[in-house]
Protein backbone atom coordinates (compact mmCIF):
# COMPACT_ATOMS: atom_id res chain seq x y z
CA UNK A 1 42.54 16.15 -26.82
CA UNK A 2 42.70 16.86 -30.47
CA UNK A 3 44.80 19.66 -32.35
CA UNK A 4 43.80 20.93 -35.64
CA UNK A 5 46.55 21.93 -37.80
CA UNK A 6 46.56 23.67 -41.18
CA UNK A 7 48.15 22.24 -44.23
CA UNK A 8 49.11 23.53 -47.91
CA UNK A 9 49.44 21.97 -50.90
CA UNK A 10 52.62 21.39 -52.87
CA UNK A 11 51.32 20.25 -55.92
CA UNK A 12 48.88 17.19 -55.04
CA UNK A 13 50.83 17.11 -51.77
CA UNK A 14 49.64 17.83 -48.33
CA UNK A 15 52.55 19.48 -46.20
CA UNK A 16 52.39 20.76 -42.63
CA UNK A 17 55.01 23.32 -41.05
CA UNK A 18 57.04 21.46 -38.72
CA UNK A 19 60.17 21.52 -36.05
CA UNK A 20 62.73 18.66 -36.84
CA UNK A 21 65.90 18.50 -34.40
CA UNK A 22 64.72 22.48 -33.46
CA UNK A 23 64.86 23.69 -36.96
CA UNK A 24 61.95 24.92 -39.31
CA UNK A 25 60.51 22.96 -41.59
CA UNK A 26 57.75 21.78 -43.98
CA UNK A 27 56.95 18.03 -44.26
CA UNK A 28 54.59 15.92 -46.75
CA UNK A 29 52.58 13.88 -44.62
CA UNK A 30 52.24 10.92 -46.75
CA UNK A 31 50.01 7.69 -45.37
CA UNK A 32 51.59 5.39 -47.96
CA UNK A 33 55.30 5.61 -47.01
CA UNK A 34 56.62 3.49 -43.96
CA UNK A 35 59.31 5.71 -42.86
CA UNK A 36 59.92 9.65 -41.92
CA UNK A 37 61.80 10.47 -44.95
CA UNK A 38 64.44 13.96 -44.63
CA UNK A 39 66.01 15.28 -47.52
CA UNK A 40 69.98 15.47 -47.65
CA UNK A 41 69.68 19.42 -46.76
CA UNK A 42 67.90 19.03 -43.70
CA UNK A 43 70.01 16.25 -42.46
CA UNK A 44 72.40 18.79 -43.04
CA UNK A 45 71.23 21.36 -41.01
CA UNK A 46 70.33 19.32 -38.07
CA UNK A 47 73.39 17.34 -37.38
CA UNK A 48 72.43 14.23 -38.67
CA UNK A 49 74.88 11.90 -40.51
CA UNK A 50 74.89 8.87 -42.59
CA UNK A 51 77.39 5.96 -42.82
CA UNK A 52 77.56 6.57 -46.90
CA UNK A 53 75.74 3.29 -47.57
CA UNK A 54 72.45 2.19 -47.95
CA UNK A 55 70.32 -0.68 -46.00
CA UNK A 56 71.70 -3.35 -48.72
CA UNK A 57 75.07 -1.96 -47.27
CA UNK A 58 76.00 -0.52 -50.70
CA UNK A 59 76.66 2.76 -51.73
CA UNK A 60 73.61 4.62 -53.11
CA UNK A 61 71.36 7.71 -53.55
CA UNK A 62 69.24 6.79 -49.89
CA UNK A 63 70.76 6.48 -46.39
CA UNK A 64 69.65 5.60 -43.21
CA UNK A 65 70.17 7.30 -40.00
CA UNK A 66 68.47 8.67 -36.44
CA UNK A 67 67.35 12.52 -36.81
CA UNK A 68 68.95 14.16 -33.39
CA UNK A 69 65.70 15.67 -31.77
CA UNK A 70 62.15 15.24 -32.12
CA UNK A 71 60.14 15.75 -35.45
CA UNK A 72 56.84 17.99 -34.08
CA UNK A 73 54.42 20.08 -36.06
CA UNK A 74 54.79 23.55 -35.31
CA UNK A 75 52.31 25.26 -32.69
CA UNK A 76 51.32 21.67 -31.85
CA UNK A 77 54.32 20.16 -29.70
CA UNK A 78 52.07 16.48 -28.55
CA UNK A 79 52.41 16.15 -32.29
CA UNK A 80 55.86 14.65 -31.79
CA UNK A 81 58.03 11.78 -32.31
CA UNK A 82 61.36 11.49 -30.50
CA UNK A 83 64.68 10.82 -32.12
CA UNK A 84 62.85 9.34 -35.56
CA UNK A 85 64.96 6.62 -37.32
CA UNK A 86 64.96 8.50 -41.02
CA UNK A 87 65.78 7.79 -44.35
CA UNK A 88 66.98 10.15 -46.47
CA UNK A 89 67.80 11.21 -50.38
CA UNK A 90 66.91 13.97 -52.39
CA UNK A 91 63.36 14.68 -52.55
CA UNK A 92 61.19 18.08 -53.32
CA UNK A 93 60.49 18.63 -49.40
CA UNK A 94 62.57 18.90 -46.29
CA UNK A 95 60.89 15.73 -45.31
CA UNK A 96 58.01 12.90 -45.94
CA UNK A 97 56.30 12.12 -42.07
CA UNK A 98 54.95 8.39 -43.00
CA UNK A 99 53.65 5.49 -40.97
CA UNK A 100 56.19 5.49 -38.68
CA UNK A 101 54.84 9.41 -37.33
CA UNK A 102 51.06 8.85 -38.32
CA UNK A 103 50.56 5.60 -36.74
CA UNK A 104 50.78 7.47 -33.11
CA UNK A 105 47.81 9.70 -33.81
CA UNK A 106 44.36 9.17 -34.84
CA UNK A 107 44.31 11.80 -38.17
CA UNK A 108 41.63 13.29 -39.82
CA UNK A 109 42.18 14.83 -43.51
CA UNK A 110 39.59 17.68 -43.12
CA UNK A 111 39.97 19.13 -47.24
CA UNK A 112 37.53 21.32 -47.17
CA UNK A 113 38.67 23.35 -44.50
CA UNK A 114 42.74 22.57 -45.27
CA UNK A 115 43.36 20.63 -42.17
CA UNK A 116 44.90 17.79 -40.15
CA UNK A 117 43.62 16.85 -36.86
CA UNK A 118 45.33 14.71 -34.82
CA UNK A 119 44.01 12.76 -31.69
CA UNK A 120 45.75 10.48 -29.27
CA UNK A 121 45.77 7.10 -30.95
């Protein structure tokens, strides 16, 4: 069954209210990145730590870790993924939901009528 769920712009970017690790927040959903992105303040707030070093292994402004608690969009809890591996840095967002979200859901940009709607995939 599909869910319809209303976005807003930031800037040119769509964003979608959202529950990551059972605190409020407001994503980009962005079909061009690979990974659920969270920024630093977010990882913050939900528990989730980083090891101080990037994936080269070097310290740097982007870490890698596993967000404690599903990412879902609010009023739509199917919409989920469980325990997403993240990446985060500083970004204008609490978070970027990329391939790694979409690619479980069939998802329709309707613009006209500012929504998302999300089928099983």
């Amino acid at each position: 069954m599909a869910s319809a769920v209303p976005f807003q712009y930031l800037a040119h970017l769509v964003t979608v209210p959202v529950q990551a690790g059972g605190t409020e927040a407001r994503f980009v959903f962005d079909t061009g990145i690979g990974v659920t992105l969270v920024s630093r303040s977010l990882a913050g707030r939900v528990g989730c730590r980083d090891d101080g070093r990037d994936e080269t292994g070097h310290g740097f402004t982007r870490y890698f870790a596993t967000l404690p608690g599903p990412v879902s969009v609010t009023g739509a809890p199917g919409i989920c993924q469980a325990d997403p591996a993240v990446m985060f840095q500083k970004i204008i967002c609490d978070g970027l939901a990329g391939h790694a979200f979409l690619s479980n859901f069939a998802v329709t940009y309707d613009l006209p009528h500012a929504r998302m709607i999300f089928a099983p995939g």
